[in-house]
PDB file of N, CA and C in Angstrom:
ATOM      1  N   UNK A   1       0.838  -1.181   0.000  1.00  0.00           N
ATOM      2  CA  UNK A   1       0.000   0.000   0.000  1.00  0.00           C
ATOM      3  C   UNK A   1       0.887   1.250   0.000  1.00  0.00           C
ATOM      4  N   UNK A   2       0.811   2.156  -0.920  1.00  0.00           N
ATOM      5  CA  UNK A   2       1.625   3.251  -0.894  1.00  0.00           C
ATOM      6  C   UNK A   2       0.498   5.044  -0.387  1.00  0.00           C
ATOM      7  N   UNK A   3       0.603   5.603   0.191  1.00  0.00           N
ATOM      8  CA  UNK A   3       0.472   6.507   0.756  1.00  0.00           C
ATOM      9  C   UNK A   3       1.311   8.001   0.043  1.00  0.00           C
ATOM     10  N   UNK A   4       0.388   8.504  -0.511  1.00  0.00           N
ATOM     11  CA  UNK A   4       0.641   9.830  -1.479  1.00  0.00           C
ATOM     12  C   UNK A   4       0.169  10.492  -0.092  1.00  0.00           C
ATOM     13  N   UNK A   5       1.624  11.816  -0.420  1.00  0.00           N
ATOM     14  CA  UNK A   5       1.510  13.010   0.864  1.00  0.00           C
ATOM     15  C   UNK A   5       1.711  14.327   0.330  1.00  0.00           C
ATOM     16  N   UNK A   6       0.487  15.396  -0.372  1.00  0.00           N
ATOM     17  CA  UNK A   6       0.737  16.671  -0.992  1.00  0.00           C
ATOM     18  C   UNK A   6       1.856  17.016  -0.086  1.00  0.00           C
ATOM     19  N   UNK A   7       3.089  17.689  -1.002  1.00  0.00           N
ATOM     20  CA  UNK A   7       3.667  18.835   0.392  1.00  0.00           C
ATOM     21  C   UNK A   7       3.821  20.019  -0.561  1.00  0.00           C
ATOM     22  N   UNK A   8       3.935  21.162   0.118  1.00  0.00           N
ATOM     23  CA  UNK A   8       3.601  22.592  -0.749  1.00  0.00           C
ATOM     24  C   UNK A   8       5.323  22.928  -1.691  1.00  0.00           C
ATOM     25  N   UNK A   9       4.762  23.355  -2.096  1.00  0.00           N
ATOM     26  CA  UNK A   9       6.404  23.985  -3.337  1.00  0.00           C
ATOM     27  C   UNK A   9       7.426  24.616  -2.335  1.00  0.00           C
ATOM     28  N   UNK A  10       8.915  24.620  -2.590  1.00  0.00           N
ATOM     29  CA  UNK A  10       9.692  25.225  -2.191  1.00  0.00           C
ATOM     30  C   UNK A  10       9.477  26.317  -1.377  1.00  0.00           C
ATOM     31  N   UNK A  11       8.767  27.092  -2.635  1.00  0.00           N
ATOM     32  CA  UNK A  11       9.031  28.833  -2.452  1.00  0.00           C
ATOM     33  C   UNK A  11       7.926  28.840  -1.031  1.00  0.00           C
ATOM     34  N   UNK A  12       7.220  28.110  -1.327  1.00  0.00           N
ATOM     35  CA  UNK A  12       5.882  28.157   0.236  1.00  0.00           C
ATOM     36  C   UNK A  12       6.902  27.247   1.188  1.00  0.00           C
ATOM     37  N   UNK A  13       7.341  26.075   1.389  1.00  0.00           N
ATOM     38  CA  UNK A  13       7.531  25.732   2.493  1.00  0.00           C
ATOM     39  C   UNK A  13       8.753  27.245   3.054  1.00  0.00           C
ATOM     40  N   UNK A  14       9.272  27.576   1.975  1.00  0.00           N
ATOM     41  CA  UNK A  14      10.154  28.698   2.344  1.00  0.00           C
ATOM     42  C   UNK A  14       9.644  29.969   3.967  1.00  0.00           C
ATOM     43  N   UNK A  15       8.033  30.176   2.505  1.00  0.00           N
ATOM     44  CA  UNK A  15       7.590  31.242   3.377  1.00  0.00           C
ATOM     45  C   UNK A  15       6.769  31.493   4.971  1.00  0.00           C
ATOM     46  N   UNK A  16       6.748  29.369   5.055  1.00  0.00           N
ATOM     47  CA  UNK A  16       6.110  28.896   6.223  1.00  0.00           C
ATOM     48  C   UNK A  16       7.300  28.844   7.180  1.00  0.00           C
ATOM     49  N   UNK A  17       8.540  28.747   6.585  1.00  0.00           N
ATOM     50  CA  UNK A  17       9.195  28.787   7.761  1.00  0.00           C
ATOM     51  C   UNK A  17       9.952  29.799   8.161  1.00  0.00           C
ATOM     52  N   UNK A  18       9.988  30.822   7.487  1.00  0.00           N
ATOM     53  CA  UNK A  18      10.165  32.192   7.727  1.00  0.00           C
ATOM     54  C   UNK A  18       9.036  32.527   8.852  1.00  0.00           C
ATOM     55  N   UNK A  19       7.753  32.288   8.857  1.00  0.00           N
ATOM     56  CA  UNK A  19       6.426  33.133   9.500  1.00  0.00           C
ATOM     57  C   UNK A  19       7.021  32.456  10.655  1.00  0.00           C
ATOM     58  N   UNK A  20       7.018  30.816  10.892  1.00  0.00           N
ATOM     59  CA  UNK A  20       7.728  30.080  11.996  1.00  0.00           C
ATOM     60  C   UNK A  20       8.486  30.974  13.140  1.00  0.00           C
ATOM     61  N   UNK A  21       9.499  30.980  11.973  1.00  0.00           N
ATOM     62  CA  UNK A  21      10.874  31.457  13.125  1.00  0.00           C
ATOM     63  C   UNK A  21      10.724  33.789  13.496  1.00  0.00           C
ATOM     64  N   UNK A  22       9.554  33.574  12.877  1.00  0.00           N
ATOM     65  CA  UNK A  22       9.299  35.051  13.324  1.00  0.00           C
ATOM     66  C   UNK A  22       8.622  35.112  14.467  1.00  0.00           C
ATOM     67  N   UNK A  23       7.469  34.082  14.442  1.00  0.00           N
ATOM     68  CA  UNK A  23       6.563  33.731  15.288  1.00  0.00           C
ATOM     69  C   UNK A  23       7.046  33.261  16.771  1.00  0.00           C
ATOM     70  N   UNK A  24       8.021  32.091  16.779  1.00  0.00           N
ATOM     71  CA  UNK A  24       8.796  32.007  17.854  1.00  0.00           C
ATOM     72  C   UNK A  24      10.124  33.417  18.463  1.00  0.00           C
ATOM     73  N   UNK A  25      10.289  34.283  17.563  1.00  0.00           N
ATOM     74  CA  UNK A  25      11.032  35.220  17.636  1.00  0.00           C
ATOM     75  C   UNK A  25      10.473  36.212  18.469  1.00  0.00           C
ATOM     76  N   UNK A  26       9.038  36.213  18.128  1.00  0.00           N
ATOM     77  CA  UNK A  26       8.175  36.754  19.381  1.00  0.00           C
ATOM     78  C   UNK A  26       7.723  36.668  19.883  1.00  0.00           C
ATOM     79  N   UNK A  27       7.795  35.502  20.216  1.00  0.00           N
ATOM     80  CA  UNK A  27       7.405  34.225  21.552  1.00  0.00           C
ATOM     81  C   UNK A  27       8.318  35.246  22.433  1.00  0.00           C
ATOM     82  N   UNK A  28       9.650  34.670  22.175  1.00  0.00           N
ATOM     83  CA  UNK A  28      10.911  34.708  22.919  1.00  0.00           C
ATOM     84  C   UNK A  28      11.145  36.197  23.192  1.00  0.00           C
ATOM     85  N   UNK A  29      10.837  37.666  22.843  1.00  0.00           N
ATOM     86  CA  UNK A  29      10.596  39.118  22.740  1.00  0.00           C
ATOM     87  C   UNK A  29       9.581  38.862  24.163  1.00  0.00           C
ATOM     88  N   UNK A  30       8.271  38.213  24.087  1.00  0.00           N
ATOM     89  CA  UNK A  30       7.153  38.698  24.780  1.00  0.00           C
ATOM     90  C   UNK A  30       7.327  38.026  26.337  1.00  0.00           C
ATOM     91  N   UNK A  31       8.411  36.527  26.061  1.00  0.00           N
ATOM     92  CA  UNK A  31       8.599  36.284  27.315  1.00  0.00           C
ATOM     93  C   UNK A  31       9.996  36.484  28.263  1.00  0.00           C
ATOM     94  N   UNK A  32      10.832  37.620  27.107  1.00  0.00           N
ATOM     95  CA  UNK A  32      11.514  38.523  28.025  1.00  0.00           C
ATOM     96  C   UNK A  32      10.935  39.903  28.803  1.00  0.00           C
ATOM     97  N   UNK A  33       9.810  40.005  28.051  1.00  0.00           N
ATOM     98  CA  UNK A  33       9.226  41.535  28.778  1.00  0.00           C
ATOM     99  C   UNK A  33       8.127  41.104  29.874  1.00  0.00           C
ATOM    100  N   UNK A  34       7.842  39.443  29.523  1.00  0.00           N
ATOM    101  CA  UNK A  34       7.142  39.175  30.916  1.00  0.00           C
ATOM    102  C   UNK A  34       7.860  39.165  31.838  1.00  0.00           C
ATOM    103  N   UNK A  35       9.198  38.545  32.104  1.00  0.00           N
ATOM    104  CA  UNK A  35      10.301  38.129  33.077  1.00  0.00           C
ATOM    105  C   UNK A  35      10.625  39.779  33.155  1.00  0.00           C
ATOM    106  N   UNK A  36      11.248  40.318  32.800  1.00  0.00           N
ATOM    107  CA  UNK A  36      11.229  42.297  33.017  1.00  0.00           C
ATOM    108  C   UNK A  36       9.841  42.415  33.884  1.00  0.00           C
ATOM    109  N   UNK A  37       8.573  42.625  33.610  1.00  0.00           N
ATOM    110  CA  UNK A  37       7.477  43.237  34.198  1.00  0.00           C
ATOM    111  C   UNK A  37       7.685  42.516  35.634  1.00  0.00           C
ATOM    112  N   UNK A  38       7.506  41.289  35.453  1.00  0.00           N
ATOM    113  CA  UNK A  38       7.892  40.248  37.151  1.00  0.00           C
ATOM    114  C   UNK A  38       8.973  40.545  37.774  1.00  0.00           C
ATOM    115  N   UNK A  39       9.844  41.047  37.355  1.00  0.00           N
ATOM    116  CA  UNK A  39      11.050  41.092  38.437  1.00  0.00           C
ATOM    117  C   UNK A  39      10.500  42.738  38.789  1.00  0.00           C
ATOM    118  N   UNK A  40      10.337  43.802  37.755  1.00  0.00           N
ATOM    119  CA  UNK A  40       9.865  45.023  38.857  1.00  0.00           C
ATOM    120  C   UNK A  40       9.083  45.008  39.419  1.00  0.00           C
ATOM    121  N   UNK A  41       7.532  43.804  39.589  1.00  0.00           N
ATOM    122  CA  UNK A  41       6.603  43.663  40.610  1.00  0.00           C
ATOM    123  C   UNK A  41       7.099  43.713  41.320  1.00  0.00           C
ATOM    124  N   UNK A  42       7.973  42.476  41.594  1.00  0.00           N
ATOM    125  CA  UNK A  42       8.348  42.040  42.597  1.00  0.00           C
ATOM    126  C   UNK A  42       9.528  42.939  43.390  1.00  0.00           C
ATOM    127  N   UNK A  43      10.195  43.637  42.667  1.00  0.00           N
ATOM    128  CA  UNK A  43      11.015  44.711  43.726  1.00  0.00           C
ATOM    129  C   UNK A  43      10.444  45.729  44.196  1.00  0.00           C
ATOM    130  N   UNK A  44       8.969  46.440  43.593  1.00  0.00           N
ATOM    131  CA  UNK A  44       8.065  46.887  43.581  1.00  0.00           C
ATOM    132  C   UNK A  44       7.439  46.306  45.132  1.00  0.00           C
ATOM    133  N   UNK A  45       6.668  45.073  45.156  1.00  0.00           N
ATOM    134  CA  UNK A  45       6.308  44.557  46.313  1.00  0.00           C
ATOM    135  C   UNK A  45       7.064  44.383  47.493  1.00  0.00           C
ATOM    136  N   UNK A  46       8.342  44.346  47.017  1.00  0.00           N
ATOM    137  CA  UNK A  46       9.108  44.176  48.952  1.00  0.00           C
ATOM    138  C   UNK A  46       9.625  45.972  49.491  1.00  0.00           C
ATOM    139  N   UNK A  47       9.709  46.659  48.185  1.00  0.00           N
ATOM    140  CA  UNK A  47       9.877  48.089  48.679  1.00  0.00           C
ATOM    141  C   UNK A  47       8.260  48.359  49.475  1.00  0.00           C
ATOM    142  N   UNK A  48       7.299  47.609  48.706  1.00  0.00           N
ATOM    143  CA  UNK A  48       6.169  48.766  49.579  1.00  0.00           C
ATOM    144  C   UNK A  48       6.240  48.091  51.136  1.00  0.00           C
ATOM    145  N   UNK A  49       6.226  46.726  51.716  1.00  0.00           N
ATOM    146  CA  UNK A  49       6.198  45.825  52.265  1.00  0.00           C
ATOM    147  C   UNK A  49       7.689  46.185  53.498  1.00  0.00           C
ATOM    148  N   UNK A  50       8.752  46.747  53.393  1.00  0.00           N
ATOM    149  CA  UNK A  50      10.127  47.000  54.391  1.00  0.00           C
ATOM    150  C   UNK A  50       9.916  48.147  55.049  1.00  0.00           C
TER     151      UNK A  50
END
């Protein structure tokens, strides 16, 4: 039994993995400015708190 698998042309798998590595690019952007916002809570919270 053989199993046919469309896969898209070059120039598209190209442009899918461009969107990819943009997409994780601002993954990695949004969960440095979460880790930034959390650390000034948190120095934020022991200044109001001493």
């Amino acid at each position: 039994m053989t199993i046919k698998i469309k896969l898209p042309e070059k120039d598209e798998q190209d442009k899918i993995e461009t969107f990819f590595k943009n997409m994780e690019n601002l993954i990695q952007f949004s969960q440095q400015e979460l880790d930034k916002f959390q650390s000034i809570k948190k120095a934020l919270l022991e200044k109001m708190f001493v």
